[in-house]
Protein backbone atom coordinates (compact mmCIF):
# COMPACT_ATOMS: atom_id res chain seq x y z
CA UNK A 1 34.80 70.46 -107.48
CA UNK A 2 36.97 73.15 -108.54
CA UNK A 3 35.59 76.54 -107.32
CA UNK A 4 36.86 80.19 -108.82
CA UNK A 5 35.87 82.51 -105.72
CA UNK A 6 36.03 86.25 -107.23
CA UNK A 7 35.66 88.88 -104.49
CA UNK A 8 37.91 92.04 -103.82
CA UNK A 9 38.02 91.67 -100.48
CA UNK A 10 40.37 89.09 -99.79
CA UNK A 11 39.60 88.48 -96.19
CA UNK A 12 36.13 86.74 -97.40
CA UNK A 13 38.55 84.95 -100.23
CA UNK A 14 40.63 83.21 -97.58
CA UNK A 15 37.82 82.48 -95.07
CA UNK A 16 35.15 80.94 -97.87
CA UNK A 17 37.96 78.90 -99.60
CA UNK A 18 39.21 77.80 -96.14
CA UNK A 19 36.08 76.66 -95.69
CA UNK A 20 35.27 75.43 -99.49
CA UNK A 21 38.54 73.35 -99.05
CA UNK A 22 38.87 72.20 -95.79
CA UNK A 23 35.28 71.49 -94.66
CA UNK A 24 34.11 70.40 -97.85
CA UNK A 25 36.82 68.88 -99.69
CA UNK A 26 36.77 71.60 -102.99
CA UNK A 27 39.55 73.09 -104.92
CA UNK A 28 39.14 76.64 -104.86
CA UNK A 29 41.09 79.56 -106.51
CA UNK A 30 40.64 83.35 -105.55
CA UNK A 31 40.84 86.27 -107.36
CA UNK A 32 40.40 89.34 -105.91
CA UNK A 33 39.54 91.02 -109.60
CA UNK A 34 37.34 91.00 -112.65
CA UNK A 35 40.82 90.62 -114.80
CA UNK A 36 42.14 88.10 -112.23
CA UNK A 37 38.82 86.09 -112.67
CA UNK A 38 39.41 85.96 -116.14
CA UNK A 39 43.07 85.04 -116.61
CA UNK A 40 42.57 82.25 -114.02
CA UNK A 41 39.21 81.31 -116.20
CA UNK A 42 41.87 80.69 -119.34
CA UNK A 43 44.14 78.80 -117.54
CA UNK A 44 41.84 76.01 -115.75
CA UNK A 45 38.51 74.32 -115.93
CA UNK A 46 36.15 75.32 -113.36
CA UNK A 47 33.01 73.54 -112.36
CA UNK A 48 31.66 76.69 -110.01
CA UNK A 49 32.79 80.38 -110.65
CA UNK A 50 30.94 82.24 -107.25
CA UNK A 51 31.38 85.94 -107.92
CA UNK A 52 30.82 88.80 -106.33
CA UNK A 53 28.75 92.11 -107.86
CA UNK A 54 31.18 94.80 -106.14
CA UNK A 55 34.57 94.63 -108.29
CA UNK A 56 36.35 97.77 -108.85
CA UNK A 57 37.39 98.36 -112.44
CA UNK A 58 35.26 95.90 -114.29
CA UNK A 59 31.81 94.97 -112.18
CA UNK A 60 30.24 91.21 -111.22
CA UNK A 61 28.05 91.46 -114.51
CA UNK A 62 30.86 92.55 -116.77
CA UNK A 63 33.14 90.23 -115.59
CA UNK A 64 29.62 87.28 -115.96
CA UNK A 65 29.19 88.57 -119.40
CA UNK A 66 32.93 87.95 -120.90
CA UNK A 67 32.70 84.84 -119.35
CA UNK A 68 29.78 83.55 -121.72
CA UNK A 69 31.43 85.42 -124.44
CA UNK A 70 34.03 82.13 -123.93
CA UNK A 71 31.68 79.47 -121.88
CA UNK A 72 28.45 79.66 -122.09
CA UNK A 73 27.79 76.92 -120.05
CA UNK A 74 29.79 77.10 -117.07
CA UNK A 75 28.13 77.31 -113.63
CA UNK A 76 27.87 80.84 -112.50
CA UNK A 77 26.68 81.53 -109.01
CA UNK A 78 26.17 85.17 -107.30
CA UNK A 79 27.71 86.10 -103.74
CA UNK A 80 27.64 89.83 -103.00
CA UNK A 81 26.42 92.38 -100.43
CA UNK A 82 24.58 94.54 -103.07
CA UNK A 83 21.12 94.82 -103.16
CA UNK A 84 19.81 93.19 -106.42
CA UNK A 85 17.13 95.30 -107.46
CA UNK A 86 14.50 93.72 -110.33
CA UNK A 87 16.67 95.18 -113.11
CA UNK A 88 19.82 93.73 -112.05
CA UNK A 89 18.06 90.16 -111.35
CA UNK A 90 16.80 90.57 -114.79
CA UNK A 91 20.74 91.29 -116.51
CA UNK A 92 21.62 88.19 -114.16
CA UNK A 93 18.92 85.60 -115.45
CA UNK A 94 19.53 86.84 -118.86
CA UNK A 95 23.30 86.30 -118.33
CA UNK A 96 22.22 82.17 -117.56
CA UNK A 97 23.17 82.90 -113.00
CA UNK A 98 21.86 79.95 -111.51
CA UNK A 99 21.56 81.63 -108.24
CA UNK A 100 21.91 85.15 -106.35
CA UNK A 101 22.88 84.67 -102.35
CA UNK A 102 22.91 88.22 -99.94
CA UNK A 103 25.97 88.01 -98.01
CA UNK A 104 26.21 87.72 -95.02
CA UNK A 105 23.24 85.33 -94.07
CA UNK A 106 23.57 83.80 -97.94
CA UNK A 107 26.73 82.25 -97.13
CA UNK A 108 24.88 79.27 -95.52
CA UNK A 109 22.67 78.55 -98.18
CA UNK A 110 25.58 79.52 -100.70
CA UNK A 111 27.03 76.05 -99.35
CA UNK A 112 24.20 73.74 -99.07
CA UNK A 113 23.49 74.75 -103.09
CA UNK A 114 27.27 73.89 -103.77
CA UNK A 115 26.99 70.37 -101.71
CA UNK A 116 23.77 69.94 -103.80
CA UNK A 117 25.87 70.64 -106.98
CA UNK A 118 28.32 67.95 -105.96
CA UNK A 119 26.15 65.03 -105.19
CA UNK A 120 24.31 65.97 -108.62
CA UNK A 121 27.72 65.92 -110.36
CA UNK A 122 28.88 62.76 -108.40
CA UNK A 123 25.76 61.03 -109.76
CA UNK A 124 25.95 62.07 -113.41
């Protein structure tokens, strides 16, 4: 699969695409901004964009909402450290996010819902 990580911090860009890549056999790209994110998004086909909430300049949902300005279908996933209160879940489900995962402990279960993904992909 080929994975668009978005996260400012870059140490958690090299350590979950290290592990996207290596252990699981993904393509991943990082960008460490909401403009990044999108300049990458014009260039390449992604099957997975897993962004985080806490960008500086132009937040998570900002950057989630241009994106289904241009591709309204594309697999959005949420990995961030911010506490998703019911109004923010609510702009997320209305903005089509399959998922929300808590880092840290979501990191796990951030993978086994990408390996499910594949296999579903694989099959189709």
């Amino acid at each position: 699969m080929n994975i668009l990580l978005v996260d400012d911090k870059k140490d958690i860009l090299d350590t979950m695409g290290e592990i996207l890549e290596i252990c699981h056999n993904h393509t991943v790209q990082g960008a460490t901004s909401g403009k990044e994110a999108l300049k990458w998004l014009r260039k390449k086909k992604y099957d997975l964009v897993v962004m985080d909430l806490g960008l500086p300049v132009m937040n998570g949902v900002e950057v989630i909402s241009k994106i289904r300005k241009s591709q309204p279908k594309l697999h959005i996933v949420v990995l961030t450290g911010i506490p998703c209160n019911d109004t923010l879940q609510e702009k997320l489900r209305k903005l089509s996010v399959q998922q929300i995962f808590m880092k840290p402990k979501g990191v796990h279960d951030l993978l086994l819902y990408i390996k499910k993904l594949k296999s579903k992909e694989s099959v189709a």
